[in-house]
C-alpha atoms as a PDB file:
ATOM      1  CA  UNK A   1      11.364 -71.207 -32.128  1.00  0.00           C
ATOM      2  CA  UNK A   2      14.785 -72.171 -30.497  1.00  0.00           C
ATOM      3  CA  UNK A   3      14.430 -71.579 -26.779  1.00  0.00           C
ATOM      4  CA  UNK A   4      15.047 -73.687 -23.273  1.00  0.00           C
ATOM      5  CA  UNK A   5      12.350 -74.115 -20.597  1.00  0.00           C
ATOM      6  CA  UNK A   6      13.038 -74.793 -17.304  1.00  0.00           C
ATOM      7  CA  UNK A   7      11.158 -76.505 -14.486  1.00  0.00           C
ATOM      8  CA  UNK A   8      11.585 -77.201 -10.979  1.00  0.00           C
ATOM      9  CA  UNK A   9      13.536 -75.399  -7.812  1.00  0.00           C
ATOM     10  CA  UNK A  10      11.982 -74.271  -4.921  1.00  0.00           C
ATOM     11  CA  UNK A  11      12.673 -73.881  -0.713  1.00  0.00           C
ATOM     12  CA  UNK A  12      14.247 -76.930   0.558  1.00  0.00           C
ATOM     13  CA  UNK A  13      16.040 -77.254   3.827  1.00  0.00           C
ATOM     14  CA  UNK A  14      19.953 -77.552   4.372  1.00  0.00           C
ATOM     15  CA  UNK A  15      20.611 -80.890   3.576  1.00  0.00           C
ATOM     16  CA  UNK A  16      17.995 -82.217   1.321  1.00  0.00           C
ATOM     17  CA  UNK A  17      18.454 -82.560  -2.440  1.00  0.00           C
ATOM     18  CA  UNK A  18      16.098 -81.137  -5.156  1.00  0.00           C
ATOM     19  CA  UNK A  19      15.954 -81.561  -9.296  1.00  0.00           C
ATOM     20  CA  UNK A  20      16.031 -79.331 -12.291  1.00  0.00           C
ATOM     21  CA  UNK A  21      15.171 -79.937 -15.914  1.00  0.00           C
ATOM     22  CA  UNK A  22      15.766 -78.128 -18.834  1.00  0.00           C
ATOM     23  CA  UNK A  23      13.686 -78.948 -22.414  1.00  0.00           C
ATOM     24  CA  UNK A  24      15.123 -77.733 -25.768  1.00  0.00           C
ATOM     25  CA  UNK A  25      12.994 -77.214 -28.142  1.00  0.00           C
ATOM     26  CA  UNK A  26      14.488 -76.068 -32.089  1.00  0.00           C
ATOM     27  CA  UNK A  27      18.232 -77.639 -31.140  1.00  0.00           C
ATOM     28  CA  UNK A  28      19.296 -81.238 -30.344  1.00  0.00           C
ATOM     29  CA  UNK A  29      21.389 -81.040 -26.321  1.00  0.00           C
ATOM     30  CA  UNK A  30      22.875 -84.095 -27.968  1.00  0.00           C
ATOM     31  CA  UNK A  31      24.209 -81.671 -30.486  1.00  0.00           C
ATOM     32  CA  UNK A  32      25.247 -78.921 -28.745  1.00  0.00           C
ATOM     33  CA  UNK A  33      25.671 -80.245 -25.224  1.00  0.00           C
ATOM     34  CA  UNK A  34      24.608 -77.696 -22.275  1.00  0.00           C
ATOM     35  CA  UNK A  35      25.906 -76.236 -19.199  1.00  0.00           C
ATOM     36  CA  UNK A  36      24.480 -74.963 -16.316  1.00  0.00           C
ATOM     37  CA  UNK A  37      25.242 -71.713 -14.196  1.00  0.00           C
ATOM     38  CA  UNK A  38      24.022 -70.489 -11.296  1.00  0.00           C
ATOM     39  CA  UNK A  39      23.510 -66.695 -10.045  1.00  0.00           C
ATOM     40  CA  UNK A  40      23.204 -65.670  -6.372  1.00  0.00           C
ATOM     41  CA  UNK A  41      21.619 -62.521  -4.984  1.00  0.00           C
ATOM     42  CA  UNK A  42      25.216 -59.888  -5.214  1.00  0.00           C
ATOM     43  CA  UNK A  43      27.140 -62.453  -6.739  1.00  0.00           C
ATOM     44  CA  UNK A  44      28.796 -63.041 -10.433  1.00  0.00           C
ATOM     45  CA  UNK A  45      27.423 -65.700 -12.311  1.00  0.00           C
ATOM     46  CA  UNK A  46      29.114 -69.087 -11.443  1.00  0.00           C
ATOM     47  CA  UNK A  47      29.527 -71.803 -14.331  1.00  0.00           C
ATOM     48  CA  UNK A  48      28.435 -75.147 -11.930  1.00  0.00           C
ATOM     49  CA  UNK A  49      28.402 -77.852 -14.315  1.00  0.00           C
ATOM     50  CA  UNK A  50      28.394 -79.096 -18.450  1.00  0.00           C
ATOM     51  CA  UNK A  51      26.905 -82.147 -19.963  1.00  0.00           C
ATOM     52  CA  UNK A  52      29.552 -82.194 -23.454  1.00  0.00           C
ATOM     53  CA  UNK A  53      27.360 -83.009 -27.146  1.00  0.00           C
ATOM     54  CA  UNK A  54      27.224 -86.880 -28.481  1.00  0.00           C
ATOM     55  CA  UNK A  55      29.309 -88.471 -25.711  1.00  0.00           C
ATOM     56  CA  UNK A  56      27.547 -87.178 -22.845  1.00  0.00           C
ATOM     57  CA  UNK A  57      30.665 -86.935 -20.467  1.00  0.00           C
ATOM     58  CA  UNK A  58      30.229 -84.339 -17.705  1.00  0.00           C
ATOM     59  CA  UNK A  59      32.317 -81.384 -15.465  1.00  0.00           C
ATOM     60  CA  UNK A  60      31.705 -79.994 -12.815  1.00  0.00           C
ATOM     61  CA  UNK A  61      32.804 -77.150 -10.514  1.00  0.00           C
ATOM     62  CA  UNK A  62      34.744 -77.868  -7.101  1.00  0.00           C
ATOM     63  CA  UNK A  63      32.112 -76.743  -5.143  1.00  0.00           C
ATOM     64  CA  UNK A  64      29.295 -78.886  -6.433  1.00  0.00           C
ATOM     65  CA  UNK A  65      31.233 -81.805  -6.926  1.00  0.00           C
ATOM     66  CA  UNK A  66      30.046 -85.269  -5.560  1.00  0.00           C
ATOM     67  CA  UNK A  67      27.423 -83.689  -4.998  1.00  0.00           C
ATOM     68  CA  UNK A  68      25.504 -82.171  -8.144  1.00  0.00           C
ATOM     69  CA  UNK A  69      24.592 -84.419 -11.200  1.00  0.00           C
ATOM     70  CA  UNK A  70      23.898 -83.482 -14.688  1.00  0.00           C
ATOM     71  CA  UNK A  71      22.119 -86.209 -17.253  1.00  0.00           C
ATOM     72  CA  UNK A  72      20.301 -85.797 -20.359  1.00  0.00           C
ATOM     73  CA  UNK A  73      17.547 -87.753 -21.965  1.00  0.00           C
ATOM     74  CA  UNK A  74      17.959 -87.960 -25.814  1.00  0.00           C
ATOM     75  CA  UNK A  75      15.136 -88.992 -26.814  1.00  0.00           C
ATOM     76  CA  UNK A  76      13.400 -86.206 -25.144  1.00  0.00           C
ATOM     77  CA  UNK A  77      15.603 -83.791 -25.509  1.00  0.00           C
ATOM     78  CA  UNK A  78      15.415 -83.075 -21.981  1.00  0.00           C
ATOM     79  CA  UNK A  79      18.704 -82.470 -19.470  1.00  0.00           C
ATOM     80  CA  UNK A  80      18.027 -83.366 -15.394  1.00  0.00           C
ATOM     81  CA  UNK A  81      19.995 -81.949 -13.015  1.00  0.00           C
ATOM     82  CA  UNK A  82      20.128 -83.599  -9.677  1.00  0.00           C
ATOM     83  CA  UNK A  83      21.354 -81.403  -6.316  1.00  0.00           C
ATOM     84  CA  UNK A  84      21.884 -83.412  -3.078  1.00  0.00           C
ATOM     85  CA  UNK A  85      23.273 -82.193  -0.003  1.00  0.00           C
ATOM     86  CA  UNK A  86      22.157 -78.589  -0.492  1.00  0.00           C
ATOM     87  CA  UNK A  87      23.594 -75.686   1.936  1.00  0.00           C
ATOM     88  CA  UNK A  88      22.494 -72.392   1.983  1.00  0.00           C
ATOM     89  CA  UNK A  89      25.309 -70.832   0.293  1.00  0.00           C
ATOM     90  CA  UNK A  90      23.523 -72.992  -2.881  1.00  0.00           C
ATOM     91  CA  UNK A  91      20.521 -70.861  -3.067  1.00  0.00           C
ATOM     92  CA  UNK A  92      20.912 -69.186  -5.981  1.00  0.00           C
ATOM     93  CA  UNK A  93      18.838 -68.669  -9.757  1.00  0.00           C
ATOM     94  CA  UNK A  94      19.938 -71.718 -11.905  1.00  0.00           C
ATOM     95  CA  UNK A  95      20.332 -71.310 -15.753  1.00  0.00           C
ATOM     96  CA  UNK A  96      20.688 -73.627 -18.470  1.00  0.00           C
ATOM     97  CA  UNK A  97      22.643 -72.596 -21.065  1.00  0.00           C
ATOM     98  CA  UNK A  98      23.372 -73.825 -24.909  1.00  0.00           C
ATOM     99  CA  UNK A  99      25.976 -71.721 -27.630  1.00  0.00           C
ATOM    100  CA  UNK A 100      23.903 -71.896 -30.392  1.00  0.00           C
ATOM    101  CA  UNK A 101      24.604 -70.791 -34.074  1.00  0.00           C
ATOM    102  CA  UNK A 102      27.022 -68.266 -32.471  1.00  0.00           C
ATOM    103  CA  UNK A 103      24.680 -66.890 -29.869  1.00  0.00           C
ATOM    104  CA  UNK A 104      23.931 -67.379 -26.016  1.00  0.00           C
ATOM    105  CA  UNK A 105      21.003 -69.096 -25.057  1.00  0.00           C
ATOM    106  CA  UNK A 106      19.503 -68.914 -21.753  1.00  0.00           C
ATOM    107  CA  UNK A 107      16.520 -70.636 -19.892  1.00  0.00           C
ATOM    108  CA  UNK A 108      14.848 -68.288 -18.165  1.00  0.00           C
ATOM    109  CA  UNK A 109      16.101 -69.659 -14.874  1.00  0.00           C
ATOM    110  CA  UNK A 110      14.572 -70.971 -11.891  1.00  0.00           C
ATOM    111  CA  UNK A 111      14.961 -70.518  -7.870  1.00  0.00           C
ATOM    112  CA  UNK A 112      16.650 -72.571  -5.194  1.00  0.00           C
ATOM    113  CA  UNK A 113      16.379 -70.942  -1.597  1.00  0.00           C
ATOM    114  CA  UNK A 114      18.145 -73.789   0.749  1.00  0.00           C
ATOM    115  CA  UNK A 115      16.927 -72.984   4.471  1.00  0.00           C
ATOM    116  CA  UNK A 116      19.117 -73.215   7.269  1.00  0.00           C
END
């Protein structure tokens, strides 16, 4: 079964930094790369950041840059995201997403409530 898992998230205060993983299992991220989206509460669904397939090279969006890092472990098949600095206005559900064989997959997504 193709799917993504994710782990991590939680309440952390303004300021601190928190991690997020995401494990394939039926598909390679060193095949099809991944990118990661976030959705707050009455908000559209923001792209934040993609980790590209073989070479590994990385984007991200201006608001998380410099501060948001995206990595991926091939042998595990695993991709880490690291947040530091986190405000407030970054609590939001956090996806990992893969196009695969011409269809969207989604982790099932995970919480990040930053308190003031």
């Amino acid at each position: 079964q193709v799917q993504l898992v994710e782990s991590g998230g939680g309440l952390v205060q303004s300021g601190r930094s928190l991690g997020l993983s995401c494990a394939a299992s039926g598909l390679s991220f060193w095949i099809y790369g991944m990118k990661w989206y976030r959705k707050a509460l009455g908000q559209e669904r923001e792209w934040v950041a993609s980790i590209f397939p073989a070479n590994g090279g990385t984007d991200y969006s201006t608001s998380v840059k410099d501060r948001f890092s995206i990595s991926r472990d091939n042998e595990e098949n695993m991709d880490y995201r690291q947040m530091y600095s986190l405000t407030p206005e970054d609590s939001a559900v956090y996806y990992c997403y893969v196009r695969y064989s011409g269809r969207d997959l989604w982790g099932q997504g995970t919480q990040v409530t930053v308190s003031s």
